[in-house]
C-alpha atoms as a PDB file:
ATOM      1  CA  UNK A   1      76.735  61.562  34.892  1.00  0.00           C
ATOM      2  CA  UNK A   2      79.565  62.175  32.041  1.00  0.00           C
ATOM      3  CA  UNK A   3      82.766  64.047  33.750  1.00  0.00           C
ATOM      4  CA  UNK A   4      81.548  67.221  31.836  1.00  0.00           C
ATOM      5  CA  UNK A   5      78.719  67.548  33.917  1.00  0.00           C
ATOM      6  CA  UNK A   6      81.321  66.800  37.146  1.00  0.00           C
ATOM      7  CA  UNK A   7      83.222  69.820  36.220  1.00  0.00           C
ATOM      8  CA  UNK A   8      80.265  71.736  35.237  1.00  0.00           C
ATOM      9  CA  UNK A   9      78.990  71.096  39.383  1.00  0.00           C
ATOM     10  CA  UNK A  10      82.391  71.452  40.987  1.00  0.00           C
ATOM     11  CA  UNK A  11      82.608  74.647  38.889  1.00  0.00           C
ATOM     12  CA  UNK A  12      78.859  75.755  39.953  1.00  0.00           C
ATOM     13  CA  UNK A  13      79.939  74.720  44.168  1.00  0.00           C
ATOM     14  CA  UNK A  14      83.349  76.568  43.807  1.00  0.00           C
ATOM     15  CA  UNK A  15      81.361  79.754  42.444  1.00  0.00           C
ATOM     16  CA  UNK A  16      79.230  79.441  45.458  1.00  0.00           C
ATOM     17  CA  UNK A  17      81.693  78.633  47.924  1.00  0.00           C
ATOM     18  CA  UNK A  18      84.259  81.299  47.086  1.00  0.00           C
ATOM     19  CA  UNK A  19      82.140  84.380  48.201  1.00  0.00           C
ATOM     20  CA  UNK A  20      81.368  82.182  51.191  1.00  0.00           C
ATOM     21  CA  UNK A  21      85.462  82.326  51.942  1.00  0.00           C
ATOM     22  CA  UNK A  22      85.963  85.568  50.941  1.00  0.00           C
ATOM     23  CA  UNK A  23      83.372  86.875  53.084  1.00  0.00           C
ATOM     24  CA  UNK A  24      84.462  84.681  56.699  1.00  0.00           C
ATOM     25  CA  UNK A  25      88.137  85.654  55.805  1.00  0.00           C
ATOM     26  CA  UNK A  26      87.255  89.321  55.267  1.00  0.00           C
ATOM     27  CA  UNK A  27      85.279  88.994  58.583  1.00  0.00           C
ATOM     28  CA  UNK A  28      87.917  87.626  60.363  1.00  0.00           C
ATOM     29  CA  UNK A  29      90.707  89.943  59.157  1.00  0.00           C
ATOM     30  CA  UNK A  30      88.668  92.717  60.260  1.00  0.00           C
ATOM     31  CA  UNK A  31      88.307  91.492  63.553  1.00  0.00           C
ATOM     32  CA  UNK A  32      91.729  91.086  63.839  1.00  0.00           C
ATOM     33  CA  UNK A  33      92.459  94.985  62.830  1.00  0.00           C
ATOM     34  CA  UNK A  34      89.357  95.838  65.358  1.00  0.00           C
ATOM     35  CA  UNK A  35      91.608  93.604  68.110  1.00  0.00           C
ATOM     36  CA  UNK A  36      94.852  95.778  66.626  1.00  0.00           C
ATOM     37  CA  UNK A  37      93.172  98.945  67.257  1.00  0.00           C
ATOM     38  CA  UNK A  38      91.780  98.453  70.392  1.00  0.00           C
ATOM     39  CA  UNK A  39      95.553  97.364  71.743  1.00  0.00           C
ATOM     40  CA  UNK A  40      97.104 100.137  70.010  1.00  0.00           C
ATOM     41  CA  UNK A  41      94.238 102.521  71.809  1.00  0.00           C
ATOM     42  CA  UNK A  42      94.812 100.588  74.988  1.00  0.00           C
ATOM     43  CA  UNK A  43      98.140 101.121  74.985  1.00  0.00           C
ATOM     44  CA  UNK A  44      98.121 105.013  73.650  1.00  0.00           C
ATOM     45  CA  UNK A  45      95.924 105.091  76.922  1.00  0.00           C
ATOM     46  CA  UNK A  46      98.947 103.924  79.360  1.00  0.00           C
ATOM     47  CA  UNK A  47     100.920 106.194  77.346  1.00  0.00           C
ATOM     48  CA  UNK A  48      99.236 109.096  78.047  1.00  0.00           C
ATOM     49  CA  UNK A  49      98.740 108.200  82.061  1.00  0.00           C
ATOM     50  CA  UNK A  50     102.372 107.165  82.441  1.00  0.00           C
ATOM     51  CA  UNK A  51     103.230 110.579  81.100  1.00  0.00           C
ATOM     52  CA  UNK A  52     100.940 112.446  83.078  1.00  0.00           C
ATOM     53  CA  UNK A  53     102.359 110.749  86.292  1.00  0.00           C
ATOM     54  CA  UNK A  54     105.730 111.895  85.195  1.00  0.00           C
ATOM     55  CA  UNK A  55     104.498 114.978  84.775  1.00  0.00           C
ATOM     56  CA  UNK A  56     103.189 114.742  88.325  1.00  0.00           C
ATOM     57  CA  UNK A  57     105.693 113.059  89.854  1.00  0.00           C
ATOM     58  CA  UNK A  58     109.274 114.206  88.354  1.00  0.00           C
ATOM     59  CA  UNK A  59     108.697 118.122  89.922  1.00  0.00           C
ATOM     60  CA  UNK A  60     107.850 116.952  93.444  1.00  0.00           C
ATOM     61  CA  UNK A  61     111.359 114.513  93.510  1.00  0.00           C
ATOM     62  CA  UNK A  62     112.827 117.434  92.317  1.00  0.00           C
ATOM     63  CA  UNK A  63     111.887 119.830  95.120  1.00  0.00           C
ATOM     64  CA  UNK A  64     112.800 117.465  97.550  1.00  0.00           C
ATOM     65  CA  UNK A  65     116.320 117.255  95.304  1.00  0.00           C
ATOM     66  CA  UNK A  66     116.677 120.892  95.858  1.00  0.00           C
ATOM     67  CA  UNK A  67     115.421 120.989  99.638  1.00  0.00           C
ATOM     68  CA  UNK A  68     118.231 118.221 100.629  1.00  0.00           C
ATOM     69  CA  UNK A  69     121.078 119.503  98.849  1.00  0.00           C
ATOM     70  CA  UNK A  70     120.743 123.337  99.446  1.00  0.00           C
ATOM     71  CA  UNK A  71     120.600 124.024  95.079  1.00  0.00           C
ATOM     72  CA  UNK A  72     117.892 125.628  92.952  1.00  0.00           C
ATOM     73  CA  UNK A  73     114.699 126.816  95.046  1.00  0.00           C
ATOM     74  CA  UNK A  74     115.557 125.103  97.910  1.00  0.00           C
ATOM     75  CA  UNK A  75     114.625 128.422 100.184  1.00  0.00           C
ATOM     76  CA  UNK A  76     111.207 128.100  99.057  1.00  0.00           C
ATOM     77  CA  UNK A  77     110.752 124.817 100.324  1.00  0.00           C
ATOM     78  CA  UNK A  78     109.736 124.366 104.018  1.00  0.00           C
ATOM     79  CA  UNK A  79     109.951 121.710 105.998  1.00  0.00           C
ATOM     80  CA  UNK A  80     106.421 120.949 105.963  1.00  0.00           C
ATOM     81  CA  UNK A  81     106.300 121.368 102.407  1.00  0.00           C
ATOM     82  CA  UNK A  82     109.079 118.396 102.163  1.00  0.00           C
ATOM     83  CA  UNK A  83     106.267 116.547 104.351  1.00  0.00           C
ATOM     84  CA  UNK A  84     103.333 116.985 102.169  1.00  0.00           C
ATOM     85  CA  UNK A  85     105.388 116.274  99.310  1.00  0.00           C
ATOM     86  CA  UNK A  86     106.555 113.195 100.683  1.00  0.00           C
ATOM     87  CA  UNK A  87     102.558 112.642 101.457  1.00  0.00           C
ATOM     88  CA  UNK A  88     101.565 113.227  98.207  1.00  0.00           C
ATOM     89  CA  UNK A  89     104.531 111.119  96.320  1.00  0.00           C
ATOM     90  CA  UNK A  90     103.360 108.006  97.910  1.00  0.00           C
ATOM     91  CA  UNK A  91     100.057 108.097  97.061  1.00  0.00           C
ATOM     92  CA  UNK A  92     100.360 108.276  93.516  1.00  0.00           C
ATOM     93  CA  UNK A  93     103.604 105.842  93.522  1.00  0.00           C
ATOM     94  CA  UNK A  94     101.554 103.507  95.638  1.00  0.00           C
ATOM     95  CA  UNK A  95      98.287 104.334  93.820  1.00  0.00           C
ATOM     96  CA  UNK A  96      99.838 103.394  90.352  1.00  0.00           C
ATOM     97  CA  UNK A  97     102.477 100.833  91.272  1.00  0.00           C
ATOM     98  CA  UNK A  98     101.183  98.449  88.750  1.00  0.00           C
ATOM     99  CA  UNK A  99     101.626 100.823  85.896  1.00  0.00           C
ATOM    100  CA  UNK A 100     105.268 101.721  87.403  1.00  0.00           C
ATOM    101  CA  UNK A 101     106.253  98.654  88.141  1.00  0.00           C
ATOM    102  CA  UNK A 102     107.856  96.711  91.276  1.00  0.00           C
ATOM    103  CA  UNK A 103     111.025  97.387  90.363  1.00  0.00           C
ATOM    104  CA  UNK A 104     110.353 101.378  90.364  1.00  0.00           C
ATOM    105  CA  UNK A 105     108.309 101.045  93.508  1.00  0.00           C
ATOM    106  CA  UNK A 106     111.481  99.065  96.079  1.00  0.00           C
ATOM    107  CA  UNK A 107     113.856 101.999  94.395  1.00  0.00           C
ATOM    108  CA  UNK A 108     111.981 104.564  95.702  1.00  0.00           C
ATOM    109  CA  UNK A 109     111.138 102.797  98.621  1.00  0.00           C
ATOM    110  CA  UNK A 110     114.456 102.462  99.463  1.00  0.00           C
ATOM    111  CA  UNK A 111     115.104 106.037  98.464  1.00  0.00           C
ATOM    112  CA  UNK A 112     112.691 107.575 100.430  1.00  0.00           C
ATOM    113  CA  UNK A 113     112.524 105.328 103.514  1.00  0.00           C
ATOM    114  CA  UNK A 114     116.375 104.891 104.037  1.00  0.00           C
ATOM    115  CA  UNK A 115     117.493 107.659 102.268  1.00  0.00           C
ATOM    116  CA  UNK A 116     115.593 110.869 102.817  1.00  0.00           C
ATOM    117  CA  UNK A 117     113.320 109.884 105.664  1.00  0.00           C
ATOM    118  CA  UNK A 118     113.164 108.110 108.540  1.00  0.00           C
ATOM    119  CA  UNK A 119     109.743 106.388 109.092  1.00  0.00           C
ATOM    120  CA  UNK A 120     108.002 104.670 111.679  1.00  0.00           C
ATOM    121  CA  UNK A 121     108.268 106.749 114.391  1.00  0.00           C
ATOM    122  CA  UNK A 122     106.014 106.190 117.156  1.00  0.00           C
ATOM    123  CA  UNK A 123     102.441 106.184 115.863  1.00  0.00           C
ATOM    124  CA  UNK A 124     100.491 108.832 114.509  1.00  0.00           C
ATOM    125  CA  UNK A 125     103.895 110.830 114.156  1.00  0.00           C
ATOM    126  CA  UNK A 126     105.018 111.894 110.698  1.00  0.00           C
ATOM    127  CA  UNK A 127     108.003 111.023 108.371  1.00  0.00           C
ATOM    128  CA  UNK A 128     110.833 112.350 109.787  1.00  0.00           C
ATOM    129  CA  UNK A 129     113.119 114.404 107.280  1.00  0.00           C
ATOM    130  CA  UNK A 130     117.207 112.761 107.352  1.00  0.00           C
ATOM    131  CA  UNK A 131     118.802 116.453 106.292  1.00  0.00           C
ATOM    132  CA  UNK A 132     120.340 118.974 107.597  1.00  0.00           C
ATOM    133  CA  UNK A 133     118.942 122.367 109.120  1.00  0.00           C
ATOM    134  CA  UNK A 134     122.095 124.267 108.353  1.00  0.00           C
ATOM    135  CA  UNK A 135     125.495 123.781 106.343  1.00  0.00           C
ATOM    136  CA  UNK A 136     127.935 125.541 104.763  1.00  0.00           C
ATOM    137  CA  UNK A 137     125.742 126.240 101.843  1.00  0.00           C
ATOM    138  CA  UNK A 138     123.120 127.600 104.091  1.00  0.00           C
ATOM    139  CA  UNK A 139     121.001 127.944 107.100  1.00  0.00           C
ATOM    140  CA  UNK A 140     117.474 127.373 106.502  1.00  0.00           C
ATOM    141  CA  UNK A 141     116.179 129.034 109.740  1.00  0.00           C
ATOM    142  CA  UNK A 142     117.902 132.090 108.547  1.00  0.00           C
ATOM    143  CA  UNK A 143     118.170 131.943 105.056  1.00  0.00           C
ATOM    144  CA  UNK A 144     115.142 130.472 103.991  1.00  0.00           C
ATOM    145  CA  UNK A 145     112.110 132.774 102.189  1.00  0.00           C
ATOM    146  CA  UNK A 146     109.609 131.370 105.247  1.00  0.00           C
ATOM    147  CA  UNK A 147     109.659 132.479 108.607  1.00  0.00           C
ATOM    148  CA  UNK A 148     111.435 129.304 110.702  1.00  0.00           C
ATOM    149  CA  UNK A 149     109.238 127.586 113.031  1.00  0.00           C
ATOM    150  CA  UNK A 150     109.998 126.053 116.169  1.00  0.00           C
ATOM    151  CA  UNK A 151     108.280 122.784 115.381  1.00  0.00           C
ATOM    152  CA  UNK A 152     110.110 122.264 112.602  1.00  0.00           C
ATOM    153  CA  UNK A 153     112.969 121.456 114.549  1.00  0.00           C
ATOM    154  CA  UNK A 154     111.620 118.016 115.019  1.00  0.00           C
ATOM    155  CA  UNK A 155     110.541 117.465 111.885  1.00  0.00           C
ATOM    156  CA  UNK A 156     114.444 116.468 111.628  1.00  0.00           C
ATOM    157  CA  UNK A 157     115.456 112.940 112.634  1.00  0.00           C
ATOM    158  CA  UNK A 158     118.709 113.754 113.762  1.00  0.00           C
ATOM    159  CA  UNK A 159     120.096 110.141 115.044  1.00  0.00           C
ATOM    160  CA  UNK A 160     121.618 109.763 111.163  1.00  0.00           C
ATOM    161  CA  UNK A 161     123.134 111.786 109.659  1.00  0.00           C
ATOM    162  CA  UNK A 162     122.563 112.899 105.839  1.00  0.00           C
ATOM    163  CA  UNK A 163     124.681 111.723 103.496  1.00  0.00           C
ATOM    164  CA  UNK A 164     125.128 113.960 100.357  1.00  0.00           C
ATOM    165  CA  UNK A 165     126.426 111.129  98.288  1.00  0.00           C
ATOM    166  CA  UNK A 166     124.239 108.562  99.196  1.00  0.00           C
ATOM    167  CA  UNK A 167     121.279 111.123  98.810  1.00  0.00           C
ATOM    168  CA  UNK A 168     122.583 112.084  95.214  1.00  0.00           C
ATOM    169  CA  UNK A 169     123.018 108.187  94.103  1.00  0.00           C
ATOM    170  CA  UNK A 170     120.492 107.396  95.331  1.00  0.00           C
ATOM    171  CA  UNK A 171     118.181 109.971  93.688  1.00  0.00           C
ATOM    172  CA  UNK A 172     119.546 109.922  90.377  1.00  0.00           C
ATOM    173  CA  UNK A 173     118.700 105.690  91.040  1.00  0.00           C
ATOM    174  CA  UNK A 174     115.296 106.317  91.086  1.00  0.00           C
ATOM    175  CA  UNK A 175     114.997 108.997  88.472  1.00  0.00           C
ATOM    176  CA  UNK A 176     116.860 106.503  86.249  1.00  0.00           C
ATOM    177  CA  UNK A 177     114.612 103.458  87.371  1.00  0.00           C
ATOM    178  CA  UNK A 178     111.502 105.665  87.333  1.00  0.00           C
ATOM    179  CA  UNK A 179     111.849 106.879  83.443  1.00  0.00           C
ATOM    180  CA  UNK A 180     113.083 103.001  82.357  1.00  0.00           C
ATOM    181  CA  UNK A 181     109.884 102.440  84.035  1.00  0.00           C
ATOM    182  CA  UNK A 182     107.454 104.575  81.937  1.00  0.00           C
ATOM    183  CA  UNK A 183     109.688 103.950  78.783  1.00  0.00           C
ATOM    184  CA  UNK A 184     111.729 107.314  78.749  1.00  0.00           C
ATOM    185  CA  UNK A 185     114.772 105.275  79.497  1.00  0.00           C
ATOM    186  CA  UNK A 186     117.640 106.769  77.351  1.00  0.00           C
ATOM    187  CA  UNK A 187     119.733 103.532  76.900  1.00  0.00           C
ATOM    188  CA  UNK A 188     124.053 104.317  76.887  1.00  0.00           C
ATOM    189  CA  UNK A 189     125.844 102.633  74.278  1.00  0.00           C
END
């Protein structure tokens, strides 16, 4: 075989090989921009649901914001509503701590077990709220848009006593912790 004919083969296996290669690379980079999409979907998925619990779970902190500290729509708020709320709060926290994260989940833990209510009681009994029933900004018995209710009395844990401050910290804590969590985070210079 003279060297003409060598070239004239490794010529022929190159033409035949090179579609070969261009067709596993071209199958292989689209399988890698399939696997790009799909993450990119995926996480426009995670998004969207850590958005929605935002939406879902920013209002409800604030009413209970407003219901401590005697601001905004406080009056509106009942006692029992600040129960439900509570309720409802820790399911979805509790539901979706692995999209919130642990570090979200012990702040408001410690916000709303510490903080704002006192829990285990004896069994079966609720949360009990850690606020006051009256102040100088107001008396919710009197001043409230619901009619007062005896029961409610109890719904009060009054062996400690609220502490505005503390409250307020420890709020704005988990509001901070809670939007760093879903990526809202506005980071200070």
């Amino acid at each position: 075989m003279e060297i003409r004919d060598i070239i004239s083969l490794i010529g022929l296996f190159v033409n035949i090989l090179l579609p070969v290669v261009l067709v596993f690379m071209g199958l292989r980079i689209n399988k890698s921009i399939k696997q790009i999409e799909h993450s990119h979907w995926a996480n426009q998925k995670v998004i969207e649901k850590k958005l929605q619990l935002y939406d879902n779970i920013a209002p409800k902190l604030n009413d209970l914001y407003c219901f401590y500290l005697f601001v905004g729509h406080w009056k509106d708020v009942s006692p029992e509503d600040v129960i439900r709320i509570k309720r409802e709060l820790d399911r979805l926290v509790y539901t979706y701590r692995t999209i919130l994260g642990e570090e979200f989940v012990a702040q408001y833990r410690r916000f709303m077990d510490e903080i704002a209510f006192h829990v285990f009681n004896r069994a079966g009994d609720n949360a009990r709220i850690i606020a006051e029933i009256c102040n100088e900004l107001g008396d919710r018995r009197i001043h409230a848009q619901y009619e007062w209710q005896d029961k409610w009395n109890e719904a009060f844990y009054e062996d400690k006593n609220f502490n505005r401050n503390a409250f307020i910290n420890e709020f704005f804590a988990v509001m901070e912790q809670f939007q760093e969590s879903i990526g809202l985070a506005i980071r200070k210079s």
